[in-house]
Every structure is written in C-alpha cells, then in structure tokens.
N, C-alpha and C. Protein backbone atom coordinates (compact mmCIF):
# COMPACT_ATOMS: atom_id res chain seq x y z
N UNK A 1 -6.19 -9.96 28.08
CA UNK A 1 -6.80 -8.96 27.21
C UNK A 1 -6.63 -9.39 25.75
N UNK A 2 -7.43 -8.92 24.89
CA UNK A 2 -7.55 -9.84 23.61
C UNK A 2 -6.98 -8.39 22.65
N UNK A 3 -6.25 -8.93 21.55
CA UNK A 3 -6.07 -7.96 20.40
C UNK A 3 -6.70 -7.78 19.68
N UNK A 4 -7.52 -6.74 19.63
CA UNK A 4 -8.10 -6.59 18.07
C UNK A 4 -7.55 -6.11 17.00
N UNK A 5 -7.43 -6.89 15.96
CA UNK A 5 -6.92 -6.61 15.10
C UNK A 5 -7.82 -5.30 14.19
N UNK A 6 -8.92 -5.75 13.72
CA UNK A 6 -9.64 -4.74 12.92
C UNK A 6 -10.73 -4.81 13.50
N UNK A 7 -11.83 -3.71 13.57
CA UNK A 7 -13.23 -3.44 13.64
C UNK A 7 -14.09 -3.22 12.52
N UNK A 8 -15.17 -4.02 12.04
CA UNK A 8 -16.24 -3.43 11.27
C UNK A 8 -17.65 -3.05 11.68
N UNK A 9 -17.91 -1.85 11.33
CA UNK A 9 -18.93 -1.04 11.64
C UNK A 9 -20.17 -1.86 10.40
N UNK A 10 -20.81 -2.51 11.11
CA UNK A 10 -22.24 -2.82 10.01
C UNK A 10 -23.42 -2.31 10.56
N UNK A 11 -23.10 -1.32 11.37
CA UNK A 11 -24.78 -0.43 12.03
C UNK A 11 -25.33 -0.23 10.84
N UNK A 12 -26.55 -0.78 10.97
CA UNK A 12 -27.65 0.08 9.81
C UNK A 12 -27.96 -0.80 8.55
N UNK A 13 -27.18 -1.90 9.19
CA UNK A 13 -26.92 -3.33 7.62
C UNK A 13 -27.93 -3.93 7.97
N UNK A 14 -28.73 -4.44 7.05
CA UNK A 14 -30.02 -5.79 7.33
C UNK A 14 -29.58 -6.77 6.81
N UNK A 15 -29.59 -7.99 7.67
CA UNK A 15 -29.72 -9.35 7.29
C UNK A 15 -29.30 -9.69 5.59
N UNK A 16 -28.51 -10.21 4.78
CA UNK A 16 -26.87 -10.95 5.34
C UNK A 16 -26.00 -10.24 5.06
N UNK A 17 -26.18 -8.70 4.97
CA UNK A 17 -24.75 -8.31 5.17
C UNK A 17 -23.92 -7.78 6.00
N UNK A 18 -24.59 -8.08 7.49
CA UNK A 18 -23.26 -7.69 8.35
C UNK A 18 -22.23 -9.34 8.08
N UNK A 19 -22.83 -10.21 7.78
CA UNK A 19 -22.03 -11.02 7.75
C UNK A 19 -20.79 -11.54 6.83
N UNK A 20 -21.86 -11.27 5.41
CA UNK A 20 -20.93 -11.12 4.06
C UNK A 20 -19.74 -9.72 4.57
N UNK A 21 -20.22 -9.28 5.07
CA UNK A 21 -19.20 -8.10 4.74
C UNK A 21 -18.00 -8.69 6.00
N UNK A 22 -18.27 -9.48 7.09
CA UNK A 22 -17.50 -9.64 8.08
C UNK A 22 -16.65 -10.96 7.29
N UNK A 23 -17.40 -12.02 6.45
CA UNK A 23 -16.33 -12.84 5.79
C UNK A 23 -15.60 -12.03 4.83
N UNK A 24 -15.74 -11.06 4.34
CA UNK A 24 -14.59 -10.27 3.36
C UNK A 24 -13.43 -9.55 3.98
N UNK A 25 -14.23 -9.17 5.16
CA UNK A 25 -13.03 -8.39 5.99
C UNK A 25 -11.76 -9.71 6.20
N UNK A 26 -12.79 -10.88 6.65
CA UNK A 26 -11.45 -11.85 7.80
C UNK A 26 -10.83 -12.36 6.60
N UNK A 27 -11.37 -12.24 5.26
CA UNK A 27 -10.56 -12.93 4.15
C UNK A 27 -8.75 -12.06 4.44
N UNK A 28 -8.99 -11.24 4.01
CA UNK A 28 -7.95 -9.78 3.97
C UNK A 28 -6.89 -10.12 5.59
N UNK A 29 -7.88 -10.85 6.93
CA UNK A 29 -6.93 -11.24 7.84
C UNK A 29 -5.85 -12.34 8.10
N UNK A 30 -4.70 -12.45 8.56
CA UNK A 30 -3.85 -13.95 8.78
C UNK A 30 -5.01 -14.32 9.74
N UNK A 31 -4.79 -15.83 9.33
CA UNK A 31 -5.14 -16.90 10.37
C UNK A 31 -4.78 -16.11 12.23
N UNK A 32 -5.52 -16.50 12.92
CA UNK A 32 -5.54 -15.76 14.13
C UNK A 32 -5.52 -14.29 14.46
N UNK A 33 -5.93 -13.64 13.64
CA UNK A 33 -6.28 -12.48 13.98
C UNK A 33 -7.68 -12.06 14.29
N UNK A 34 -7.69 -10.92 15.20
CA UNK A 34 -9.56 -10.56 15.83
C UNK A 34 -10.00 -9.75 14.62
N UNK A 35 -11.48 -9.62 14.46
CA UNK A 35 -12.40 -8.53 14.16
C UNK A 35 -13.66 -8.59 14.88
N UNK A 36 -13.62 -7.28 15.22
CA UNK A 36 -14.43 -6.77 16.29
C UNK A 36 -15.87 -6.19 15.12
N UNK A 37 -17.14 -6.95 15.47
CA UNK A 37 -18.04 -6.58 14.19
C UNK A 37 -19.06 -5.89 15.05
N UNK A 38 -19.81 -4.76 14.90
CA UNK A 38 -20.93 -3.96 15.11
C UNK A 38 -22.06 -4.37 14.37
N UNK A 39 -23.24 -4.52 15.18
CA UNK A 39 -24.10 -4.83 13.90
C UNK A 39 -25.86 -4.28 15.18
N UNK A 40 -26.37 -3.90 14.31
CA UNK A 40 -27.72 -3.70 15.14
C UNK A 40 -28.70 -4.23 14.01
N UNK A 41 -28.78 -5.21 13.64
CA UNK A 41 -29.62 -6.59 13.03
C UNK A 41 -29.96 -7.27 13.99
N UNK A 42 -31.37 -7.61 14.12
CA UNK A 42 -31.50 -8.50 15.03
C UNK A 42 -31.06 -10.20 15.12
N UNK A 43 -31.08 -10.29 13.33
CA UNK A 43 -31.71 -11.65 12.70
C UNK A 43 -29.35 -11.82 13.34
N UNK A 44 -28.97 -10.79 13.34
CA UNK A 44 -27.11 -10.99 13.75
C UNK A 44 -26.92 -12.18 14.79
N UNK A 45 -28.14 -11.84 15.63
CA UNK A 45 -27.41 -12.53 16.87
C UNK A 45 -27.23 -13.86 16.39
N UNK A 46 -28.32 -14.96 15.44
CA UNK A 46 -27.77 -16.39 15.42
C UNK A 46 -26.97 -16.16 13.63
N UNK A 47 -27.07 -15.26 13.12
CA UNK A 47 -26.20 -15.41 11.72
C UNK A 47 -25.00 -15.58 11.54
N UNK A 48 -24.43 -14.63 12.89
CA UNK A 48 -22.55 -14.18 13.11
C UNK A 48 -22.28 -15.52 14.08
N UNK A 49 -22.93 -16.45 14.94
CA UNK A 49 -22.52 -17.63 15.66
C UNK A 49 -22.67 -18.59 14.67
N UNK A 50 -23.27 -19.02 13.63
CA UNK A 50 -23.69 -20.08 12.69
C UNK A 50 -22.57 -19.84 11.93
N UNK A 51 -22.47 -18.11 11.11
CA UNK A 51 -21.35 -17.85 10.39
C UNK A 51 -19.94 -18.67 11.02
N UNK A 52 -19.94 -18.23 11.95
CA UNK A 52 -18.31 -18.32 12.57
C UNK A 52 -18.16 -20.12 12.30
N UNK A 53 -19.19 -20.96 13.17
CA UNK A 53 -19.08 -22.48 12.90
C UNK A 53 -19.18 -22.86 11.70
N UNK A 54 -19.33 -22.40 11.00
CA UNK A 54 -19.75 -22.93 9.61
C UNK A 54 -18.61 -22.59 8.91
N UNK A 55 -18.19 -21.11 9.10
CA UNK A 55 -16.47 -21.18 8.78
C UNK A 55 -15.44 -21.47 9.33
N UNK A 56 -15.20 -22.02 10.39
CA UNK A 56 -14.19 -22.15 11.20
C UNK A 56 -13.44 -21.27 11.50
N UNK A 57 -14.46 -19.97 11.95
CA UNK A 57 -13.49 -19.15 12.76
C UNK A 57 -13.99 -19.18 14.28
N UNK A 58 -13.56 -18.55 15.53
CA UNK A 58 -14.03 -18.87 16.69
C UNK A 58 -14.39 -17.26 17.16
N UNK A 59 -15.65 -17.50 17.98
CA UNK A 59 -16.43 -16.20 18.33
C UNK A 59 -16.29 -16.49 19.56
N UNK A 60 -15.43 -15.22 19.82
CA UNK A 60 -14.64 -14.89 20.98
C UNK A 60 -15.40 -14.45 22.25
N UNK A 61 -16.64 -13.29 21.74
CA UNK A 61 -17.72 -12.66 22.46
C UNK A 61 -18.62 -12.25 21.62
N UNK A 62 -19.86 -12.32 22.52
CA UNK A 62 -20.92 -11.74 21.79
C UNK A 62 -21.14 -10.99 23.03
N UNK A 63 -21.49 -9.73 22.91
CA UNK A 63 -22.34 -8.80 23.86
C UNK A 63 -23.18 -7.79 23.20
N UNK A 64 -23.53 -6.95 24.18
CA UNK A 64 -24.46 -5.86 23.59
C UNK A 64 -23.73 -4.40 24.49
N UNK A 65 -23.81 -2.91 23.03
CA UNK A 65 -23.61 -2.24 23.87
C UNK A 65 -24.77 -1.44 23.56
N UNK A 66 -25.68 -1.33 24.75
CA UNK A 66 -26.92 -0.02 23.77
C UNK A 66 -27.66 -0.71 22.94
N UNK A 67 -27.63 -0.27 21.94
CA UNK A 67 -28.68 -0.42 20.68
C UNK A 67 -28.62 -1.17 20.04
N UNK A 68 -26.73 -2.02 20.16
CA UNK A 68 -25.72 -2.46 19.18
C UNK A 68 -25.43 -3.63 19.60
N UNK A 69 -24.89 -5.13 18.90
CA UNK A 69 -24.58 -6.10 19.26
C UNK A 69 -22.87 -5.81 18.65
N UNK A 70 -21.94 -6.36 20.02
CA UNK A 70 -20.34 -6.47 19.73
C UNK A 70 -19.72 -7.74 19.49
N UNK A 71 -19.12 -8.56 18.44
CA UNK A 71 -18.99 -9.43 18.54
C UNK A 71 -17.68 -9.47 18.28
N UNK A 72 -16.77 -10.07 18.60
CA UNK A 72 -15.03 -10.54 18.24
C UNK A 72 -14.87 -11.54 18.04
N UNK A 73 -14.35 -11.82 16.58
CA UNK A 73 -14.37 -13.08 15.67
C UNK A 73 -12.47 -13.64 15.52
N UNK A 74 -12.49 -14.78 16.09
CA UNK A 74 -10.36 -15.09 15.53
C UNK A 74 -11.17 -15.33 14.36
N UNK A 75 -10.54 -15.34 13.41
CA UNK A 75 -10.05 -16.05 12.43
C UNK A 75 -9.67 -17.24 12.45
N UNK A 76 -10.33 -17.95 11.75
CA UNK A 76 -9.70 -19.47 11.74
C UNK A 76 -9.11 -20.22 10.41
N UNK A 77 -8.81 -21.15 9.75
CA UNK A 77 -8.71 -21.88 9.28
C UNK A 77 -8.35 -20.47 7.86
C-alpha cells in the first residue's frame, strides 16, 4: 500500500496549471514523498507523465475516477 503524503485538488484547472501547481506542491515535499493530483484536463493525461520525466519524479499511477483523472507522483530528485 502506498503513502500519500499530500493530495492536490486541480478539478476545474485548464492546461498548465494542474501541473505548475503540482511542481509547487512537490517543491514544499522531501525527496520520496507521494502527491496524489486530481485533475479533469484532458490535455493532463500526457502533461503530468512528461512533467514527472522531465523532472525526475516517478508516476506511481495514473487512473480515472468518474469524470476525474488520479495520479500519484514520488518525488524525486
């Protein structure tokens, strides 16, 4: 079972700020900690996987619940 450390709610955000707002959150996290990000953007699904490689953090899951895409990000580097 995985820890989440924090959740951010970006329902209702358009294209790039569920993401900006998800690198500000993991700034504020230690190295290896989760955030669990909400986002119902479509353009999310390849922004938050590109995000994560491009920063070296690792995306733990991507799913969908409903309306909403769930994603859990470690922290990396």
């Amino acid at each position: 079972m995985k820890t989440v450390d924090d959740t951010l709610d970006a329902l209702g955000l358009l294209c790039p700020l569920p993401v900006l707002k998800a690198r500000k959150r993991l700034k504020s996290l230690p190295v290896g900690a989760t955030l669990t990000l909400l986002a119902d953007d479509p353009a999310a699904v390849v922004d938050v996987p590109h995000f994560c490689t491009e920063a070296g953090h690792e995306l733990l899951s991507q799913d969908h619940d409903g309306a909403h895409q769930v994603y859990v990000i470690r922290k990396g580097r």
